[in-house]
Protein backbone atom coordinates (compact mmCIF):
# COMPACT_ATOMS: atom_id res chain seq x y z
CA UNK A 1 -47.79 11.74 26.87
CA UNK A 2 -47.57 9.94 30.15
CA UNK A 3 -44.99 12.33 31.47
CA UNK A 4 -47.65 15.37 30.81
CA UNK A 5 -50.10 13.23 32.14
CA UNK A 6 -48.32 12.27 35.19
CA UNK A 7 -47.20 15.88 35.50
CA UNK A 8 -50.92 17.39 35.43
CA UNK A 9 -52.41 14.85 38.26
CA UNK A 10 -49.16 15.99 40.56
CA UNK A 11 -50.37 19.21 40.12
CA UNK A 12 -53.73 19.00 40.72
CA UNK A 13 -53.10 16.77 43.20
CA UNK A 14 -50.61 18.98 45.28
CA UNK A 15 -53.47 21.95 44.47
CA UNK A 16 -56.22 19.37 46.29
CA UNK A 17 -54.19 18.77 49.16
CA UNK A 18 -53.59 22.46 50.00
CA UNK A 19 -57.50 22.97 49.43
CA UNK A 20 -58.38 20.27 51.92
CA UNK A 21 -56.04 22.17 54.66
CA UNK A 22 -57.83 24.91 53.98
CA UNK A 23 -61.31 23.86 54.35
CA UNK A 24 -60.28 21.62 57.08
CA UNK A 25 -62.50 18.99 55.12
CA UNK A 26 -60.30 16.01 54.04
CA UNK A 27 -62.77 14.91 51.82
CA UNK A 28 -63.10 18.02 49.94
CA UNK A 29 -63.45 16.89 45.97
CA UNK A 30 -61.70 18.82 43.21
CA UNK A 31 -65.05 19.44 41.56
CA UNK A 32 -65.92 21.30 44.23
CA UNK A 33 -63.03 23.55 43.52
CA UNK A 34 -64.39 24.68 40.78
CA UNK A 35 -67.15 26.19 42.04
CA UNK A 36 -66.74 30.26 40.76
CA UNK A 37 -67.68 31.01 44.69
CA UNK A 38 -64.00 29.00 45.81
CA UNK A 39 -61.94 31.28 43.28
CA UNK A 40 -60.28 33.33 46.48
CA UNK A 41 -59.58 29.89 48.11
CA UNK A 42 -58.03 28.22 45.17
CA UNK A 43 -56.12 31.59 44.47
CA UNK A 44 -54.28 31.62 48.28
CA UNK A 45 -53.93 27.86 47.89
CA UNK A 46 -52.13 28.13 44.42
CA UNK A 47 -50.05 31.35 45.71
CA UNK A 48 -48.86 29.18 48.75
CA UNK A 49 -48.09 26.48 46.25
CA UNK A 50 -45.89 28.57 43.81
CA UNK A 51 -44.25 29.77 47.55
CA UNK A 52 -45.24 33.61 46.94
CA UNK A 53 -43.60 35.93 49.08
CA UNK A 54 -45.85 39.37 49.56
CA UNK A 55 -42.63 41.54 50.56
CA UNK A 56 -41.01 40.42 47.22
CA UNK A 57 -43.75 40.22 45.13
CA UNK A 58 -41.88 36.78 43.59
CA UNK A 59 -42.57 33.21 43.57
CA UNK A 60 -40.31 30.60 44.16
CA UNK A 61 -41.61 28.05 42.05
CA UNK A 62 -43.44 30.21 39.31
CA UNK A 63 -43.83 27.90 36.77
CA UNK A 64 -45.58 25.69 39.03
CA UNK A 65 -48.52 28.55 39.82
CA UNK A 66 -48.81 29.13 36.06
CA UNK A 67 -49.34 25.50 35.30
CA UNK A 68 -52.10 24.82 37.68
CA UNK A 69 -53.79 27.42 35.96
CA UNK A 70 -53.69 25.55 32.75
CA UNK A 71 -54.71 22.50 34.48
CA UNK A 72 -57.53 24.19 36.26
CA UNK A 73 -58.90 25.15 33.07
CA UNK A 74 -58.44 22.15 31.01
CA UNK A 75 -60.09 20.39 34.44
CA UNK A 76 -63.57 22.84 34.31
CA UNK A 77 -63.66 22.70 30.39
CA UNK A 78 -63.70 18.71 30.84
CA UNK A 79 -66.42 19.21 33.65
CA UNK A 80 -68.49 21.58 31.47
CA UNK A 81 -68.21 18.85 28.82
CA UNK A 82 -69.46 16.02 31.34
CA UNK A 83 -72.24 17.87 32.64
CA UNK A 84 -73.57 18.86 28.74
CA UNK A 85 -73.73 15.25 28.42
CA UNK A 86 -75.43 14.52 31.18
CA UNK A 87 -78.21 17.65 30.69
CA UNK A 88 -77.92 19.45 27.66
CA UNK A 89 -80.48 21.96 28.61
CA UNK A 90 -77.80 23.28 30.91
CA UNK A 91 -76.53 26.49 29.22
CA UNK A 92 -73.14 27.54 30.49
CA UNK A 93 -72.70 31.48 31.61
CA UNK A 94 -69.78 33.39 30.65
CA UNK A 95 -68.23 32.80 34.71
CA UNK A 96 -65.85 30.69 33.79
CA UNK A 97 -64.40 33.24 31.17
CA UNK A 98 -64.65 36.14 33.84
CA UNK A 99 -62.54 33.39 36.41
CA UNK A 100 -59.90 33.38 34.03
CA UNK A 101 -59.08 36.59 33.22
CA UNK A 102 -58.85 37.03 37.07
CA UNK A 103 -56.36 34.28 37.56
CA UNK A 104 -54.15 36.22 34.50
CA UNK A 105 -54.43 39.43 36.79
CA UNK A 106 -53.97 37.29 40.55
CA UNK A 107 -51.21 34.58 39.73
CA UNK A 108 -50.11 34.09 35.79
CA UNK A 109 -48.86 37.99 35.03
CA UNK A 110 -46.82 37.76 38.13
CA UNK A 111 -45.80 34.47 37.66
CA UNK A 112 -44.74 35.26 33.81
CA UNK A 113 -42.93 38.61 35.34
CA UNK A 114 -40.95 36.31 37.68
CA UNK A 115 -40.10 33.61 34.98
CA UNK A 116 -38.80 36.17 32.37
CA UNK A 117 -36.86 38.29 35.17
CA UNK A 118 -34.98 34.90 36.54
CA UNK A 119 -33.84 34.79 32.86
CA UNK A 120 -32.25 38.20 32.53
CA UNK A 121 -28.54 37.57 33.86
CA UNK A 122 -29.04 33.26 33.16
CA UNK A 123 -26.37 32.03 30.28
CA UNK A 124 -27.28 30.32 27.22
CA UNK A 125 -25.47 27.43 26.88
CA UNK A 126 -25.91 25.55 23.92
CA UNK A 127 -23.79 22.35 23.09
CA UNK A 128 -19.92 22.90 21.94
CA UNK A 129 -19.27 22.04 18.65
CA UNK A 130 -16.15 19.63 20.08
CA UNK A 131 -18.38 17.61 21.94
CA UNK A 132 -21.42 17.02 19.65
CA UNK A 133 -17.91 15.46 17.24
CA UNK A 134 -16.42 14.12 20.59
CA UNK A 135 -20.13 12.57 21.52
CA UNK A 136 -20.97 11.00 17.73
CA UNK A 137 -17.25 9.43 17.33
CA UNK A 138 -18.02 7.85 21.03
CA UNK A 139 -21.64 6.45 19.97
CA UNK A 140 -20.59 5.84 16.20
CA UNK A 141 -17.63 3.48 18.10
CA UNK A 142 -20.62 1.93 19.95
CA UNK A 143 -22.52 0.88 17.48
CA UNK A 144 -19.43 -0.57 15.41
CA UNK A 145 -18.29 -3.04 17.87
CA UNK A 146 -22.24 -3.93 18.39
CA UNK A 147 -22.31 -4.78 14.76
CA UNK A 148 -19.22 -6.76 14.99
CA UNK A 149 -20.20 -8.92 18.31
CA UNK A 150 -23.84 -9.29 16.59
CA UNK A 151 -22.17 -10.20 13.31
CA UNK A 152 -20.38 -13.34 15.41
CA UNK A 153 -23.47 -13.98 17.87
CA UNK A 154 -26.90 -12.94 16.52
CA UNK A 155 -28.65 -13.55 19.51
CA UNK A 156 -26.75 -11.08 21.49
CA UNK A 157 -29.33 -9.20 23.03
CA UNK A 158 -27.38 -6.69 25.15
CA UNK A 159 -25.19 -5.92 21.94
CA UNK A 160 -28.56 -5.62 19.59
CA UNK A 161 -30.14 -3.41 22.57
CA UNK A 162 -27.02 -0.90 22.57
CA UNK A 163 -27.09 -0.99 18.39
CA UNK A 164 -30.71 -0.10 18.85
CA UNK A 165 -29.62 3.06 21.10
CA UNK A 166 -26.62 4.00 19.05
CA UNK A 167 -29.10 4.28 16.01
CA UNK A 168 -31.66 6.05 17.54
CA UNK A 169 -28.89 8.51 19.10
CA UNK A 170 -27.50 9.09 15.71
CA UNK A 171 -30.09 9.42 13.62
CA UNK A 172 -31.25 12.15 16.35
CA UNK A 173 -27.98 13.57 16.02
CA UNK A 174 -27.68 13.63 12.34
CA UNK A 175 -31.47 14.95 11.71
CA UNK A 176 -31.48 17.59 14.40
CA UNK A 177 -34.87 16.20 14.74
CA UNK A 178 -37.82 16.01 17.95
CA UNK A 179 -36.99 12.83 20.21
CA UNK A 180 -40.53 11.96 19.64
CA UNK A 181 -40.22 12.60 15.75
CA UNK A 182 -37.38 9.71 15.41
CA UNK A 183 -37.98 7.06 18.21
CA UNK A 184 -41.80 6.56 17.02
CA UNK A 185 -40.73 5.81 13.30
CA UNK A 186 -40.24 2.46 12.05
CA UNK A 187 -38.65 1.73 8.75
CA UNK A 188 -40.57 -0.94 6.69
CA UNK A 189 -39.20 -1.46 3.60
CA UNK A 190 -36.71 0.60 1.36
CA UNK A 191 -38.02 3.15 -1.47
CA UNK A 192 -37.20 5.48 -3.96
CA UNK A 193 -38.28 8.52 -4.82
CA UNK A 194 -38.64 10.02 -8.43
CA UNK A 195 -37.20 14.03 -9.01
CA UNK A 196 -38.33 15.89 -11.55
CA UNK A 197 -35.42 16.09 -14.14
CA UNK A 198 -35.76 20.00 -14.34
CA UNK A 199 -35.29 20.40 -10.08
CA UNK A 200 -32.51 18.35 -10.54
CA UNK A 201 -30.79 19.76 -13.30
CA UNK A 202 -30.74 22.92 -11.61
CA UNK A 203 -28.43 21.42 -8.54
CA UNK A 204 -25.03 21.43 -8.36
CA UNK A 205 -22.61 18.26 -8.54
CA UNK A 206 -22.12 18.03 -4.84
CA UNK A 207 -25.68 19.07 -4.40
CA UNK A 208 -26.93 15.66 -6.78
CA UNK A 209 -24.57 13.43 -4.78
CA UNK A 210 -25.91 14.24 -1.86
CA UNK A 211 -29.69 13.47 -3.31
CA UNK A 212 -28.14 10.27 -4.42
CA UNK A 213 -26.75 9.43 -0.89
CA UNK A 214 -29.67 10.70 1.78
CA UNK A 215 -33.14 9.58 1.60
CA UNK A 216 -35.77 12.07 2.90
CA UNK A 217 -37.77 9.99 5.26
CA UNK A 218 -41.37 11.65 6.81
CA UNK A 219 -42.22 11.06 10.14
CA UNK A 220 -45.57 11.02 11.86
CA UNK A 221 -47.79 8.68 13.76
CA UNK A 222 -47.25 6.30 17.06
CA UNK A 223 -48.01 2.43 17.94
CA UNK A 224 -48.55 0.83 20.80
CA UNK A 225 -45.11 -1.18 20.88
CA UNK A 226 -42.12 -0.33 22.89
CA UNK A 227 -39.57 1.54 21.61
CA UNK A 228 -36.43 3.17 23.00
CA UNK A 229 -36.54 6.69 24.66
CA UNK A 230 -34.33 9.04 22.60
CA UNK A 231 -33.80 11.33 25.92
CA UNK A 232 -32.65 8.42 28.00
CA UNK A 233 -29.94 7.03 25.36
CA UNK A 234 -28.58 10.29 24.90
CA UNK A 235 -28.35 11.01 28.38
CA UNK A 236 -26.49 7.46 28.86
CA UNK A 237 -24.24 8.45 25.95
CA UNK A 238 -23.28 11.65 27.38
CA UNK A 239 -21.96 10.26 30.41
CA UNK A 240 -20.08 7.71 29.54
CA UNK A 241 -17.96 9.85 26.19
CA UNK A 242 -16.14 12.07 28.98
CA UNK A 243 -16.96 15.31 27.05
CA UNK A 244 -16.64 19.00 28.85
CA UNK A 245 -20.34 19.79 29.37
CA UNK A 246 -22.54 16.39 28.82
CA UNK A 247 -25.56 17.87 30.24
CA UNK A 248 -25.97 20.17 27.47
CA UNK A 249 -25.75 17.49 25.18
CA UNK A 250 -29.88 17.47 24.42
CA UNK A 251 -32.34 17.33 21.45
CA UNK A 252 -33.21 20.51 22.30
CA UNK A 253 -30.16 22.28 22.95
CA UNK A 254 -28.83 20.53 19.88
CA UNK A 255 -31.65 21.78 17.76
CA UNK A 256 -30.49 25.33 18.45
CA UNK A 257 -27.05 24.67 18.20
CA UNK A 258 -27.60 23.87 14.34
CA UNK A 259 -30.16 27.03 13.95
CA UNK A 260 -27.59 28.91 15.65
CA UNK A 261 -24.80 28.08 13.68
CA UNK A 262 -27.07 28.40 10.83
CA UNK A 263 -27.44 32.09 11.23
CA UNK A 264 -23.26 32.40 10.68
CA UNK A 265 -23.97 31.08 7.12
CA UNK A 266 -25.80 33.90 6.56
CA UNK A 267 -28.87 32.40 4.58
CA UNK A 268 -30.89 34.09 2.19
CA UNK A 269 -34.83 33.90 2.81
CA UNK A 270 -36.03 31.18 0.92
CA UNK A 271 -33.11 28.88 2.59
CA UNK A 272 -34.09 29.92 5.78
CA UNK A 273 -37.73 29.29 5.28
CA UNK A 274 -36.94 25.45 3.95
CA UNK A 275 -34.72 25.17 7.14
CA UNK A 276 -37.30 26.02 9.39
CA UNK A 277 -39.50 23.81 7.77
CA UNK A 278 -36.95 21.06 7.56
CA UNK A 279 -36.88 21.77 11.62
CA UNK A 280 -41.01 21.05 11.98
CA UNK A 281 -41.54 24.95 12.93
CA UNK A 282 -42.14 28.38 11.39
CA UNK A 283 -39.71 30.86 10.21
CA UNK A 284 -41.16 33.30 12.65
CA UNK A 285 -40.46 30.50 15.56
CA UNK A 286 -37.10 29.63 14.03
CA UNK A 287 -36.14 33.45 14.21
CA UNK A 288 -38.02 34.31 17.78
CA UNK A 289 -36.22 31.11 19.41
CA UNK A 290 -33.58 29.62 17.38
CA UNK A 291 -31.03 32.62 17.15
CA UNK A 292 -28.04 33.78 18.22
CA UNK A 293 -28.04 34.05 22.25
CA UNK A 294 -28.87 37.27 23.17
CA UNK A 295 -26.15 38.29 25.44
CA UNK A 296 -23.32 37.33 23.06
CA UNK A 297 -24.93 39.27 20.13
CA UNK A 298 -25.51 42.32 22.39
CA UNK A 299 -21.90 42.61 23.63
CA UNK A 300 -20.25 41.97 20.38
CA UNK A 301 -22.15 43.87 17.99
CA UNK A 302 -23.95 46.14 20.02
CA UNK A 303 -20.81 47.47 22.23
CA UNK A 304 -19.35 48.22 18.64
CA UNK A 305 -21.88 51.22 18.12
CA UNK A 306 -22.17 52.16 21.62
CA UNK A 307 -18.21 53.08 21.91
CA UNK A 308 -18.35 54.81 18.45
CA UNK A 309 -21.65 57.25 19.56
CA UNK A 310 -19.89 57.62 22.87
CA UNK A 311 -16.79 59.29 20.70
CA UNK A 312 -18.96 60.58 18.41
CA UNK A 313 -17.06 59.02 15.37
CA UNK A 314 -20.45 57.52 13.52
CA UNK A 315 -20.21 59.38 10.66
CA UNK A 316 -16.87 58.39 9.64
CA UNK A 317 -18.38 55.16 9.14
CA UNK A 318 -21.76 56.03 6.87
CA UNK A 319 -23.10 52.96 4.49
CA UNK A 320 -21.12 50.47 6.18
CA UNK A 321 -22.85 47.57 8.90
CA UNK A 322 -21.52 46.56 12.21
CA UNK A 323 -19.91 43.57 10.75
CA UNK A 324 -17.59 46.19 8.43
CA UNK A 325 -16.37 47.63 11.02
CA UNK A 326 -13.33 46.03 13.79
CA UNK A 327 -12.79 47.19 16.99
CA UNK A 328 -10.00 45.39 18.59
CA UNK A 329 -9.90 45.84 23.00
CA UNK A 330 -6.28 45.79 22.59
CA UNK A 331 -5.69 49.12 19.96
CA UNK A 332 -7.16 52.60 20.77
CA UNK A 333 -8.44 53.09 17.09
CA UNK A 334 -11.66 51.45 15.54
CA UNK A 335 -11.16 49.97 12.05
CA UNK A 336 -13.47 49.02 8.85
CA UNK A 337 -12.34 46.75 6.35
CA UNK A 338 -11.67 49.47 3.92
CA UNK A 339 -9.50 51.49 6.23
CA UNK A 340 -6.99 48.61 7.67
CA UNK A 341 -4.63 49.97 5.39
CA UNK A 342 -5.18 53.66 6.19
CA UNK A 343 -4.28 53.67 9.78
CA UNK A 344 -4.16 57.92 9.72
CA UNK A 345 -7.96 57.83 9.14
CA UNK A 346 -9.26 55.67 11.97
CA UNK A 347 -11.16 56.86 14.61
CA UNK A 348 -10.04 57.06 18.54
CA UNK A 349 -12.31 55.07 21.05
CA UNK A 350 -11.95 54.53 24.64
CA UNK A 351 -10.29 50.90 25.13
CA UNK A 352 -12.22 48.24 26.81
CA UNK A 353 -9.89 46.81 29.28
């Protein structure tokens, strides 16, 4: 929260500054920025901001022009709402509404066009699966030895501090879970839960062993003490356990990396739905942004029936999905898994080298 916070008043505050160039006034006041009749100024001050370039029609920081917008509007609605209090005879006309649909057309659609367009040819790199194992042995080690030194010195702060950041890391790690879900919980006492005989009846053996070993714990809520900050013990983690690509090594990226994986599995839809509920979103949001990356899908599956229309061999393979059918870059024929034994009946392609 104090990041956002901190975030917004940079914002605002960079926004301000610009405005009192402008007016030449260095007293000029925010609120007076809001006035529907300084729209045009705080439009060419925001553009300059978000470093627009006419001949390009592009920004060079367009996030940054979006996000004043949101600020400037959470800014008026929280002057609308001090004014009300102050006179509530004062009814409010529908200009602010009308100001915001022209900042959509002036800054946010291009801004938006810029943002998606930078992400066209940008790689997806999500954690490898050898360093999330290379990055829990190194933090598992960790918090080992800080159970042995605290085990012969209990008053061992700096070893209690780096058990406190090894659990917090793995407990991140194991869960897949928010930062802010895990570092704001704190465990008071230990329970049990009761399962209805007939739920678990219908597991299997592993499936009751597991429901014997994990405890499902539910997470919600925030005090005012101090606790450890996931991102920064992760980050310290990843540095120090030599691994290929440490800053991919994320709660976010590693919350995709398991949905990603997940899709290989090939879940039916009721798994997928308690999955993405497991994960604190939707199914549609696990499906719209925990999936596959784009460009590996696209060239592996997609290149598969693009070189058999371009050879016009579809029809040879009627009923049967992309994942049926092989096409190896090295061999000029395309295979399904029927046909790998009937060579004479495969289909010439072009090869891809």
């Amino acid at each position: 929260m104090a990041t956002v916070c901190s975030n917004k008043m940079r914002e605002l505050a960079r926004l301000l500054i610009e405005l009192r160039k402008c007016n030449n006034n260095d007293n000029f006041e925010l609120m007076n920025a809001l006035d529907p009749v300084m729209f045009n100024t705080v439009i060419e001050c925001a553009t300059k901001i978000g470093g627009y370039d006419p001949q390009s029609k592009s920004y060079r920081a367009p996030s940054l022009s979006a996000h004043i917008g949101t600020s400037l509007k959470q800014a008026s609605d929280l002057l609308i709402r001090l004014i009300l209090k102050q006179d509530s005879s004062i009814r409010c006309d529908d200009k602010e509404k009308k100001k915001r649909c022209q900042w959509t057309t002036e800054i946010s659609s291009v801004a938006f066009k810029n943002l998606n367009e930078n992400k066209w040819n940008k790689p997806i790199i999500l954690p490898l699966t050898r360093d999330i194992l290379k990055f829990k042995e190194y933090v598992t080690q960790i918090a080992n030895k800080s159970v042995l030194a605290l085990r012969e010195n209990p008053n061992n702060v700096k070893e209690f501090k780096n058990l406190v950041d090894a659990t917090l890391t793995l407990t991140i790690l194991c869960n897949r879970k928010r930062i802010g879900d895990v570092q704001y919980t704190t465990y008071l006492q230990n329970f049990s839960s009761i399962n209805q005989e007939e739920c678990m009846n219908s597991l299997s053996t592993s499936e009751k062993n597991l429901t014997r070993h994990y405890k499902r714990v539910v997470t919600g809520g925030k005090d005012t003490n101090r606790w450890p900050r996931g991102d920064v013990v992760i980050r310290k983690f990843a540095k120090k356990a030599n691994l290929e690509y440490p800053k991919e090594i994320t709660s976010n990226k590693i919350r995709k990396q398991i949905a990603t994986v997940m899709q290989i599995l090939n879940l039916n839809r009721e798994e997928s739905e308690q999955f993405a509920h497991f994960m604190g979103h939707t199914e549609k949001t696990h499906n719209e942004f925990y999936k596959l990356p784009q460009d590996v899908y696209q060239t592996a599956k997609i290149s598969k029936l693009l070189i058999l229309m371009d050879k016009g061999g579809g029809e040879q393979y009627k009923g049967k999905s992309l994942n049926e059918i092989d096409i190896d870059p090295q061999l000029e024929y395309a295979e399904s898994e029927e046909q790998e034994e009937e060579i004479s009946t495969t289909v010439p392609v072009s090869t891809l080298r």
